[in-house]
C-alpha atoms as a PDB file:
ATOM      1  CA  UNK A   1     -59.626  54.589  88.460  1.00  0.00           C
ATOM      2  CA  UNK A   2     -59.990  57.310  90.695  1.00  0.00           C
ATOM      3  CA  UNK A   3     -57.057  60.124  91.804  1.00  0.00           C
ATOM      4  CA  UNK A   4     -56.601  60.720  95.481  1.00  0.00           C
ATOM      5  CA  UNK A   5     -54.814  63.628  97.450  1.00  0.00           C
ATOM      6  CA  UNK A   6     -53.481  62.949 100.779  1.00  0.00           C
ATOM      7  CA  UNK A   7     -51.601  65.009 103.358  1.00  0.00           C
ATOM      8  CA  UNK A   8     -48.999  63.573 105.168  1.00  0.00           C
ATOM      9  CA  UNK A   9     -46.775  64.059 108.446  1.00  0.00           C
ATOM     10  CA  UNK A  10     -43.480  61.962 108.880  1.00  0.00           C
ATOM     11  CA  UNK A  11     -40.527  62.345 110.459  1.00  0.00           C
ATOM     12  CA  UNK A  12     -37.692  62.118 108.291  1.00  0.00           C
ATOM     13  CA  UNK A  13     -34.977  60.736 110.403  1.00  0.00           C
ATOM     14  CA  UNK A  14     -34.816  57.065 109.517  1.00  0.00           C
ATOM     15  CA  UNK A  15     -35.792  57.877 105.782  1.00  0.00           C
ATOM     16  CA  UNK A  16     -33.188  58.761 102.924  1.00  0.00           C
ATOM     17  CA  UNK A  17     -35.614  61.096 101.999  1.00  0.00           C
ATOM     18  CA  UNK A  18     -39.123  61.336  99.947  1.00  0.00           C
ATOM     19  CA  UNK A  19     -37.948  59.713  96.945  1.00  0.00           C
ATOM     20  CA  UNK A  20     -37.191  56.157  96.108  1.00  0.00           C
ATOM     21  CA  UNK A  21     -33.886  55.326  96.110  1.00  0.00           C
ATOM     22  CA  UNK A  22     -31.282  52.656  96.052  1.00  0.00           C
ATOM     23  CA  UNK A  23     -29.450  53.495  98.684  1.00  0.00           C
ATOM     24  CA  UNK A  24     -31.910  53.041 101.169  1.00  0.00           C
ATOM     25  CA  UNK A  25     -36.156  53.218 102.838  1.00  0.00           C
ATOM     26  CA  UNK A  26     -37.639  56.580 101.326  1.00  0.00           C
ATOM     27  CA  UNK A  27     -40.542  57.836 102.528  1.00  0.00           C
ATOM     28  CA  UNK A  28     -42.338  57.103  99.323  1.00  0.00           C
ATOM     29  CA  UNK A  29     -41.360  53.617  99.476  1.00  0.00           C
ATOM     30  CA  UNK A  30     -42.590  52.853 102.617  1.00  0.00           C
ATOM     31  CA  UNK A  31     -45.969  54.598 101.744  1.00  0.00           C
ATOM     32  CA  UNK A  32     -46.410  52.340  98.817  1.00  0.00           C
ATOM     33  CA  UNK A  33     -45.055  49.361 100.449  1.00  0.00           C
ATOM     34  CA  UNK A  34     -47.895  49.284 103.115  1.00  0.00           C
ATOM     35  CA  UNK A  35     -50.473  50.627 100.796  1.00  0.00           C
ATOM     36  CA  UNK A  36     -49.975  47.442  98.696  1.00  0.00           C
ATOM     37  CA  UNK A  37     -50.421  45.525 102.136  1.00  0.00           C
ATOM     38  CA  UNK A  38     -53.570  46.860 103.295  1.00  0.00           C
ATOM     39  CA  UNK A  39     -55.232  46.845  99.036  1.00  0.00           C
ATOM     40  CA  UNK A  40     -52.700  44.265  97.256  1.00  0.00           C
ATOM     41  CA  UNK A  41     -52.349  47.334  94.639  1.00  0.00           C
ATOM     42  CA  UNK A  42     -48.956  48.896  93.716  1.00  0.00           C
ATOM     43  CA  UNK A  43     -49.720  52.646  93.175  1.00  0.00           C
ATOM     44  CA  UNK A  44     -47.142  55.035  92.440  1.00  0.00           C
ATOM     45  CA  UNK A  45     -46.779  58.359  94.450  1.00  0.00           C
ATOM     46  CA  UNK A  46     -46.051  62.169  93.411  1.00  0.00           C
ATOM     47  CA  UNK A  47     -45.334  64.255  96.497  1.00  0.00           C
ATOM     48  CA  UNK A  48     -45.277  68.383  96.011  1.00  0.00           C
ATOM     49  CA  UNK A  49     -41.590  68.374  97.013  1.00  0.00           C
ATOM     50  CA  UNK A  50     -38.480  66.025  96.903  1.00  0.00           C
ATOM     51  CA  UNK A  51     -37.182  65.894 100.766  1.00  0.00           C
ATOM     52  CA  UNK A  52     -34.091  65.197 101.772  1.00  0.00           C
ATOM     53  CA  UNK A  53     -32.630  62.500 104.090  1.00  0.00           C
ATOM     54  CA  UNK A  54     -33.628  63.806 107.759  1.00  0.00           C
ATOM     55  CA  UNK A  55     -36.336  66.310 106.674  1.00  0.00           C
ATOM     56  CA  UNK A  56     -39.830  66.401 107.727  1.00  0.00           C
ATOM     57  CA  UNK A  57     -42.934  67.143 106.858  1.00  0.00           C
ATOM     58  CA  UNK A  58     -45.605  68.450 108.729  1.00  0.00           C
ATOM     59  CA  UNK A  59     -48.176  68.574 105.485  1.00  0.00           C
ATOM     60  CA  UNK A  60     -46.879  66.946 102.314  1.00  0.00           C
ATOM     61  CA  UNK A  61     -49.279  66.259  99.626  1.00  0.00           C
ATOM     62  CA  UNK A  62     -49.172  63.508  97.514  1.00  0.00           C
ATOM     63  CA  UNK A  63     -51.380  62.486  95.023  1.00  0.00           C
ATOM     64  CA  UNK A  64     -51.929  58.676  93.267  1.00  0.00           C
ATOM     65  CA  UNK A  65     -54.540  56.944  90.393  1.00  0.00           C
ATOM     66  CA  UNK A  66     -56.176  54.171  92.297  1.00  0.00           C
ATOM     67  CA  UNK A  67     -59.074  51.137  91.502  1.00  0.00           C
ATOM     68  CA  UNK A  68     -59.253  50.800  95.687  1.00  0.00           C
ATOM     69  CA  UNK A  69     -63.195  50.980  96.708  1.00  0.00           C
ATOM     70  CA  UNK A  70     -62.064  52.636 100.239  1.00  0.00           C
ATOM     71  CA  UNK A  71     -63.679  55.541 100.366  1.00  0.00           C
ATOM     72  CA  UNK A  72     -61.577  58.631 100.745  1.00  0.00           C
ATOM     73  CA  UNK A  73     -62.550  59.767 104.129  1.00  0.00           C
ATOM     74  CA  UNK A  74     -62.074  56.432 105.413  1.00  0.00           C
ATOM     75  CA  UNK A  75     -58.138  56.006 103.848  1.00  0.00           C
ATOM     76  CA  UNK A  76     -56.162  57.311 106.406  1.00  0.00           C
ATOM     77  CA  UNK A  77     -57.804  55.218 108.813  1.00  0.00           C
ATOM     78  CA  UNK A  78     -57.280  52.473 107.352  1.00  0.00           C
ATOM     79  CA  UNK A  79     -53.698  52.963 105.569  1.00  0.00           C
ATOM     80  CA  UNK A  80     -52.160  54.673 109.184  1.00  0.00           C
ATOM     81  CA  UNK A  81     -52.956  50.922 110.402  1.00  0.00           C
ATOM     82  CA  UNK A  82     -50.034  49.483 108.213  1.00  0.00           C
ATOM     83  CA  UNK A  83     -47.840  52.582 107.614  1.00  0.00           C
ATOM     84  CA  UNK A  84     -44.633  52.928 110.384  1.00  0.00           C
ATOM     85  CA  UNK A  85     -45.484  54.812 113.119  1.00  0.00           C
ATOM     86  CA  UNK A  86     -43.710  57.838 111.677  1.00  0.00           C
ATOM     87  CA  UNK A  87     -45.459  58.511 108.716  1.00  0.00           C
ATOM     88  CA  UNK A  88     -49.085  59.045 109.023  1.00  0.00           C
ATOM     89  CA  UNK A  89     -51.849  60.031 106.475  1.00  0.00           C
ATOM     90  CA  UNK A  90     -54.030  63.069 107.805  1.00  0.00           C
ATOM     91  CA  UNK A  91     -56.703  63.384 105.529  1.00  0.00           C
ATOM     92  CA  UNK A  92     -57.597  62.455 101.959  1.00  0.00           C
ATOM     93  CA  UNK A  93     -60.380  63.622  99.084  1.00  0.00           C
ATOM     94  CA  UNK A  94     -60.664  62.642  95.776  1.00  0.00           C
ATOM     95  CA  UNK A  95     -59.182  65.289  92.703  1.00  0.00           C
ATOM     96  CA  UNK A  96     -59.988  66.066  89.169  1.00  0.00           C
ATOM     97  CA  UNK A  97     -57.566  63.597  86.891  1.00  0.00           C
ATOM     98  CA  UNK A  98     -55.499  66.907  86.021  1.00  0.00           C
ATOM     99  CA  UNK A  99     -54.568  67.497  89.833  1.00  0.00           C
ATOM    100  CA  UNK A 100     -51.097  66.900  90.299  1.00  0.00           C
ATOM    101  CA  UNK A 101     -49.180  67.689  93.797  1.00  0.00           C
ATOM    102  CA  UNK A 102     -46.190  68.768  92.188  1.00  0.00           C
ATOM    103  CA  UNK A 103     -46.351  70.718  89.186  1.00  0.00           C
ATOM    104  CA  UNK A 104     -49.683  72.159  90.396  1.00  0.00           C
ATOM    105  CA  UNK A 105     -48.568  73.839  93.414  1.00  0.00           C
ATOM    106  CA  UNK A 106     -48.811  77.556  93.966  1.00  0.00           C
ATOM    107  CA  UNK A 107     -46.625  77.974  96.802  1.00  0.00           C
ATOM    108  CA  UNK A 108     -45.052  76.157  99.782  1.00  0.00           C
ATOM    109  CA  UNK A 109     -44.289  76.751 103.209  1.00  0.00           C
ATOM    110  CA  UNK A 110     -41.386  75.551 105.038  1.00  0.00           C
ATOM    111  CA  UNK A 111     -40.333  75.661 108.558  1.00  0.00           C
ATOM    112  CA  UNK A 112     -36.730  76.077 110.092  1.00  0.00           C
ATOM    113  CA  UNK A 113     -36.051  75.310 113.585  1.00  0.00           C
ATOM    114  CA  UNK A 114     -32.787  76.095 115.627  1.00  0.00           C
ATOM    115  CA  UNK A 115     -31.950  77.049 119.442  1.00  0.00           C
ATOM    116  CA  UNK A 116     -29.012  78.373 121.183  1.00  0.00           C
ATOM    117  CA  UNK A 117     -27.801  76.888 124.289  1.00  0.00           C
ATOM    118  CA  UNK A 118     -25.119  75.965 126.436  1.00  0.00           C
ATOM    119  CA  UNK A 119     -25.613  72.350 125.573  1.00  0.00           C
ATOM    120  CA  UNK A 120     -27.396  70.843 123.409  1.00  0.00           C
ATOM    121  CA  UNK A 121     -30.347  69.064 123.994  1.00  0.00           C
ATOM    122  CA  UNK A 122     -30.934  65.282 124.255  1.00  0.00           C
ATOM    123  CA  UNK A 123     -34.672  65.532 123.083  1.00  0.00           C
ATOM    124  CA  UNK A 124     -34.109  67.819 120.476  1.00  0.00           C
ATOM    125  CA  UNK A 125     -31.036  66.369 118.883  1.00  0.00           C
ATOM    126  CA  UNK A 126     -33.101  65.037 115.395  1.00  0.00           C
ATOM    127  CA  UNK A 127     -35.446  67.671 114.959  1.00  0.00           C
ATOM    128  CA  UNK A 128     -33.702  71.207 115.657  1.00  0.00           C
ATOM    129  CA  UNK A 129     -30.401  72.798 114.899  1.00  0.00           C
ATOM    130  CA  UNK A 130     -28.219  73.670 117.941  1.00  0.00           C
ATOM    131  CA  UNK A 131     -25.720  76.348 118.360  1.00  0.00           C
ATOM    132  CA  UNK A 132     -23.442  77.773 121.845  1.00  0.00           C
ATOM    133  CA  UNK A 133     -22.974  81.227 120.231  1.00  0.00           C
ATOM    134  CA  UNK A 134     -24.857  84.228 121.946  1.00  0.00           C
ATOM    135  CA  UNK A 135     -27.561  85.522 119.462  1.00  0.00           C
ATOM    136  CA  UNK A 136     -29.057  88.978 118.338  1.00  0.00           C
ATOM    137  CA  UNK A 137     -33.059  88.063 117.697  1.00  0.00           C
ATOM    138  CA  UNK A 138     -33.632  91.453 116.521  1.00  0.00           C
ATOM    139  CA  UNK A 139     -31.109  91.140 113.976  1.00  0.00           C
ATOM    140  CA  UNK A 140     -32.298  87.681 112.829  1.00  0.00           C
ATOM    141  CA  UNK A 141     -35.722  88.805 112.371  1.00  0.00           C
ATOM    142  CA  UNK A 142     -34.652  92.034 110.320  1.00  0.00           C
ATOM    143  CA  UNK A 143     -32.539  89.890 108.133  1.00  0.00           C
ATOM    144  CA  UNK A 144     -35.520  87.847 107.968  1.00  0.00           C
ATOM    145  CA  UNK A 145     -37.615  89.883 106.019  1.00  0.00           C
ATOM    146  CA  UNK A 146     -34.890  90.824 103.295  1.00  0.00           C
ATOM    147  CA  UNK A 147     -35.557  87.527 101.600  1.00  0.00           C
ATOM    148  CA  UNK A 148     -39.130  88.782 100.505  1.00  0.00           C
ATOM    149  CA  UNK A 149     -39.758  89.785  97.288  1.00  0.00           C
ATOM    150  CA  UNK A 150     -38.937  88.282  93.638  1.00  0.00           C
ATOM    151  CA  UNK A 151     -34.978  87.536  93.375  1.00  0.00           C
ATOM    152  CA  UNK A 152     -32.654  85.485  91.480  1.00  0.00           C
ATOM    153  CA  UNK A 153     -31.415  83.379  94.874  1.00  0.00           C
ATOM    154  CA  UNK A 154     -28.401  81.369  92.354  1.00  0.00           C
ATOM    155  CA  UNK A 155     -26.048  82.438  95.465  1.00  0.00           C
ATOM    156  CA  UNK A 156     -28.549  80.177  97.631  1.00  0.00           C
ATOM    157  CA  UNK A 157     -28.137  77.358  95.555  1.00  0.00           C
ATOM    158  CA  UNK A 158     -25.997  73.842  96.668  1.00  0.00           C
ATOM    159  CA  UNK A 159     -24.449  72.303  93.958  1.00  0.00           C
ATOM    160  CA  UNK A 160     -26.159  69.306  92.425  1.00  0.00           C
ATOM    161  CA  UNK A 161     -29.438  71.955  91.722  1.00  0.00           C
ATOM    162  CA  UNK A 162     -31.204  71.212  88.233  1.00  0.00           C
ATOM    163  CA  UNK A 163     -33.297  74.262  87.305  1.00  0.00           C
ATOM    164  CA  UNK A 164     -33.978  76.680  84.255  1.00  0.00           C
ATOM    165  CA  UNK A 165     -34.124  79.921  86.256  1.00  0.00           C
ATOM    166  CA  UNK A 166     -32.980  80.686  89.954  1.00  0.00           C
ATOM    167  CA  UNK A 167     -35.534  83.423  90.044  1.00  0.00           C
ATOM    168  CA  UNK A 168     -37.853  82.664  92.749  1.00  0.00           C
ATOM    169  CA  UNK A 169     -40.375  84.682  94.898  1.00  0.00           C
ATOM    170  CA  UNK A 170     -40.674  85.202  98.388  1.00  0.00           C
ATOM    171  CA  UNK A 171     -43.945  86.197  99.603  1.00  0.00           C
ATOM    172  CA  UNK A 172     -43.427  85.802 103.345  1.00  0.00           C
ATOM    173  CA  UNK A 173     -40.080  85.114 105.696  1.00  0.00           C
ATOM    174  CA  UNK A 174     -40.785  85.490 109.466  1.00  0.00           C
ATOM    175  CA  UNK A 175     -38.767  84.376 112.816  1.00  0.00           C
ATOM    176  CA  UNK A 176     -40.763  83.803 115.857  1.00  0.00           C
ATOM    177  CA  UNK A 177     -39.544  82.131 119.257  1.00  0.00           C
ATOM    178  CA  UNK A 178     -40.662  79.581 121.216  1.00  0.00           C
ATOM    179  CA  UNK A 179     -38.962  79.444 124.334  1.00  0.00           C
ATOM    180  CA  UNK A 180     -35.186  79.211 123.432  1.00  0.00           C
ATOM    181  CA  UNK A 181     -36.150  77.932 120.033  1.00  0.00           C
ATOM    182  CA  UNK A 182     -36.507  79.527 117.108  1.00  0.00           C
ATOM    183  CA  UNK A 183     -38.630  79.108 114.154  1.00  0.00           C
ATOM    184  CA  UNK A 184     -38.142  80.362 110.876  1.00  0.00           C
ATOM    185  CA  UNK A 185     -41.022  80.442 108.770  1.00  0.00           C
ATOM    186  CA  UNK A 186     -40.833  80.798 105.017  1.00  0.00           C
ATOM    187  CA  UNK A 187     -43.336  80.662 102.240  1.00  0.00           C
ATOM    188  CA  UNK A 188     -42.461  81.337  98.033  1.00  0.00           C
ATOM    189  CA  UNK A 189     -43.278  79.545  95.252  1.00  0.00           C
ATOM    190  CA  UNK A 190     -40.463  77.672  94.839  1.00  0.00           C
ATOM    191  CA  UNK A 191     -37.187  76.845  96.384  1.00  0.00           C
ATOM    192  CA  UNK A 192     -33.646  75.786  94.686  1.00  0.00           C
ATOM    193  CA  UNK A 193     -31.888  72.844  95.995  1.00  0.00           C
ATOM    194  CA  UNK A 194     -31.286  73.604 100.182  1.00  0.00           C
ATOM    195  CA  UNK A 195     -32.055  77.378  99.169  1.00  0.00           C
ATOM    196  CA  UNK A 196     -33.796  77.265 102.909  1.00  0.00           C
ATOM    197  CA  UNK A 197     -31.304  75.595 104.474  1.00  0.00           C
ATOM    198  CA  UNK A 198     -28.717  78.075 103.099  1.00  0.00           C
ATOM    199  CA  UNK A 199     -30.969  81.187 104.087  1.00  0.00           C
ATOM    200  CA  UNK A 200     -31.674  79.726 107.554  1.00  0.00           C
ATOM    201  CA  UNK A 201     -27.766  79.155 107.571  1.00  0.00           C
ATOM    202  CA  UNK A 202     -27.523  83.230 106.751  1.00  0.00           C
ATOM    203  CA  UNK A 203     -29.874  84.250 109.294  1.00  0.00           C
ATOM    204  CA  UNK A 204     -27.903  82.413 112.069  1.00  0.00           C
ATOM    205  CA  UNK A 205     -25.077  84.195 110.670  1.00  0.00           C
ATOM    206  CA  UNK A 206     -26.655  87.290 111.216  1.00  0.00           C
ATOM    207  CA  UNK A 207     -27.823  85.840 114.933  1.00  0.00           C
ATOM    208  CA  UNK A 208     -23.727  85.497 115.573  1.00  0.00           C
ATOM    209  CA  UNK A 209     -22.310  88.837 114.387  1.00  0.00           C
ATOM    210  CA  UNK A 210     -20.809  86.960 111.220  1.00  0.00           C
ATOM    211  CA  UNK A 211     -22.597  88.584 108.826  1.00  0.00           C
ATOM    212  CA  UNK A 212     -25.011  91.825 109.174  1.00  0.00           C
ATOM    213  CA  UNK A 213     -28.896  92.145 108.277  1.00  0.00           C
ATOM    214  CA  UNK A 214     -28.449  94.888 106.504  1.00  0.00           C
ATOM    215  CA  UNK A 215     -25.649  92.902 104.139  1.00  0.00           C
ATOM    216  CA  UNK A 216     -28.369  90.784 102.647  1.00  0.00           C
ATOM    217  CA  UNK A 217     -30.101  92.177  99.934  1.00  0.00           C
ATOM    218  CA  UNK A 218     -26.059  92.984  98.481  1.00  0.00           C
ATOM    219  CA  UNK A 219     -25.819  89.277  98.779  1.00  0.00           C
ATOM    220  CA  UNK A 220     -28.338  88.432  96.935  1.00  0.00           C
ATOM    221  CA  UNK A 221     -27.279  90.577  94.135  1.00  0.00           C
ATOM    222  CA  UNK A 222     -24.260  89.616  94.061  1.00  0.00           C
ATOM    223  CA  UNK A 223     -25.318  85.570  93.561  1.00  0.00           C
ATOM    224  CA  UNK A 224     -22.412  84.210  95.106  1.00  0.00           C
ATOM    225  CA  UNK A 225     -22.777  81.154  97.417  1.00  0.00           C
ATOM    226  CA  UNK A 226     -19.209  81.904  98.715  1.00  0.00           C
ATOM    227  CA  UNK A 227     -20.813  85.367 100.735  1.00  0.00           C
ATOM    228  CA  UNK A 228     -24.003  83.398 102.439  1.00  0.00           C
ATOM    229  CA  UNK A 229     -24.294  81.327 105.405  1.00  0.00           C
ATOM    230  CA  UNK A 230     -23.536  77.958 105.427  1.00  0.00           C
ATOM    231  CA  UNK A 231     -25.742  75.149 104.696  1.00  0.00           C
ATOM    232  CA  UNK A 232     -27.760  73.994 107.840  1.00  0.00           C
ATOM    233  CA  UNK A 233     -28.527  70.404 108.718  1.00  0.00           C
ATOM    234  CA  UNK A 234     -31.141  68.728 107.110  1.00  0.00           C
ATOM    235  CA  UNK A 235     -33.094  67.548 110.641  1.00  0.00           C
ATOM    236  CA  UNK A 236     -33.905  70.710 111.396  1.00  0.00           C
ATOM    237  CA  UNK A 237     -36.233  71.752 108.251  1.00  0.00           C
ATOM    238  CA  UNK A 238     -39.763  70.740 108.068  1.00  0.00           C
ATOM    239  CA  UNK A 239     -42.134  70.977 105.099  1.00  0.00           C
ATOM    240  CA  UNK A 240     -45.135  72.829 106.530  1.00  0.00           C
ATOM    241  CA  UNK A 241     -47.732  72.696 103.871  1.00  0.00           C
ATOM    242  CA  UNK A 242     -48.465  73.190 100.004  1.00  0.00           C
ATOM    243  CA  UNK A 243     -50.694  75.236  98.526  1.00  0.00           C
ATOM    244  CA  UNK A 244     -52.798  74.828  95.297  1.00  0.00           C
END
């Protein structure tokens, strides 16, 4: 039996999310369903984060026991031949047996995208948050940066959140554009339940004169949801990578 790590890309937009569920095709379902096509093995799969219906990932990790003789190097090759064509395996390596993508990740990056325009785009529509308001990119990046440090982010917290503390720390939060999109870049290690959705949600705030940069770090004090942004869609968020 041998452990394997893999990094993964998939779009998120026809999945109800990484885990298995009842409701509908997760993304970890679909994994395992071809990987028992191309070995005739049922593995099961631990992915470093839980994503949501419409999320995606641009480097998940996920980690499973195996008896397959396919050498690592050659598994994505192999595995992207039976996996839908939005979900692909980018690389794999075998891992010590106490290697686990979840609870042994340091940190984790996430991406936010959004754009303001006249109309929104056709293109664009699953994969980036659009909004008609006139923005103030200054602003957003200063506000940006108040969500580094350590915190207790319970006022950036959506209901339905399971956790023993709400303290989490922030070691990076940037905002960059890319033509009339904008990409917000966070890294900590940890996030509550759609804690970057919310922030992201804040920042735009910010962006529309609904809420000031400098109001932010009084916000988080104060730990009520009530005072932050509102709770962007989930198609616009993209795990970026995990960390060990």
């Amino acid at each position: 039996m041998r452990r394997i790590a893999v990094t993964v890309e998939y779009m998120g937009t026809a999945y109800c999310g990484w885990q298995r569920q009842k409701n509908g095709l997760s993304v970890q379902q679909a994994m395992a369903d071809a990987f028992f096509k191309l070995t005739g093995e049922k593995v099961t799969l631990h992915g470093s984060g839980r994503t949501d219906a419409g999320v995606h990932a641009l480097g998940q990790v996920v980690h499973f026991d195996t008896n397959t003789t396919i050498p690592a190097h050659k598994l994505p090759f192999a595995w992207n031949t039976v996996l839908p064509s939005d979900i692909r395996v980018l690389d794999a390596k075998e891992v010590d047996e106490n290697f686990h993508a979840r609870f042994c990740v340091k940190r984790k990056t996430y991406q936010y995208r959004f754009y303001f325009s006249p109309h929104a785009s056709a293109l664009r529509k699953d994969f980036a948050c659009h909004f008609t308001q006139e923005e103030n990119f200054e602003e957003m990046k200063k506000a940006a940066k108040h969500f580094e440090g350590t915190f207790d982010f319970k006022g950036f917290q959506a209901t339905g959140g399971h956790v023993k503390t709400t303290v989490r720390t922030i070691y990076s939060a940037t905002l960059e554009k890319e033509g009339n999109e904008y990409v917000f870049e966070i890294c900590g290690n940890g996030f509550l339940y759609n804690m970057v959705r919310i922030i992201a949600g804040t920042i735009v705030y910010v962006g529309i004169g609904k809420l000031k940069a400098d109001d932010i770090p009084d916000i988080i004090a104060s730990g009520d949801r009530k005072r932050a942004g509102k709770t962007l869609p989930a198609y616009g968020l993209y795990l970026k990578k995990a960390e060990y």
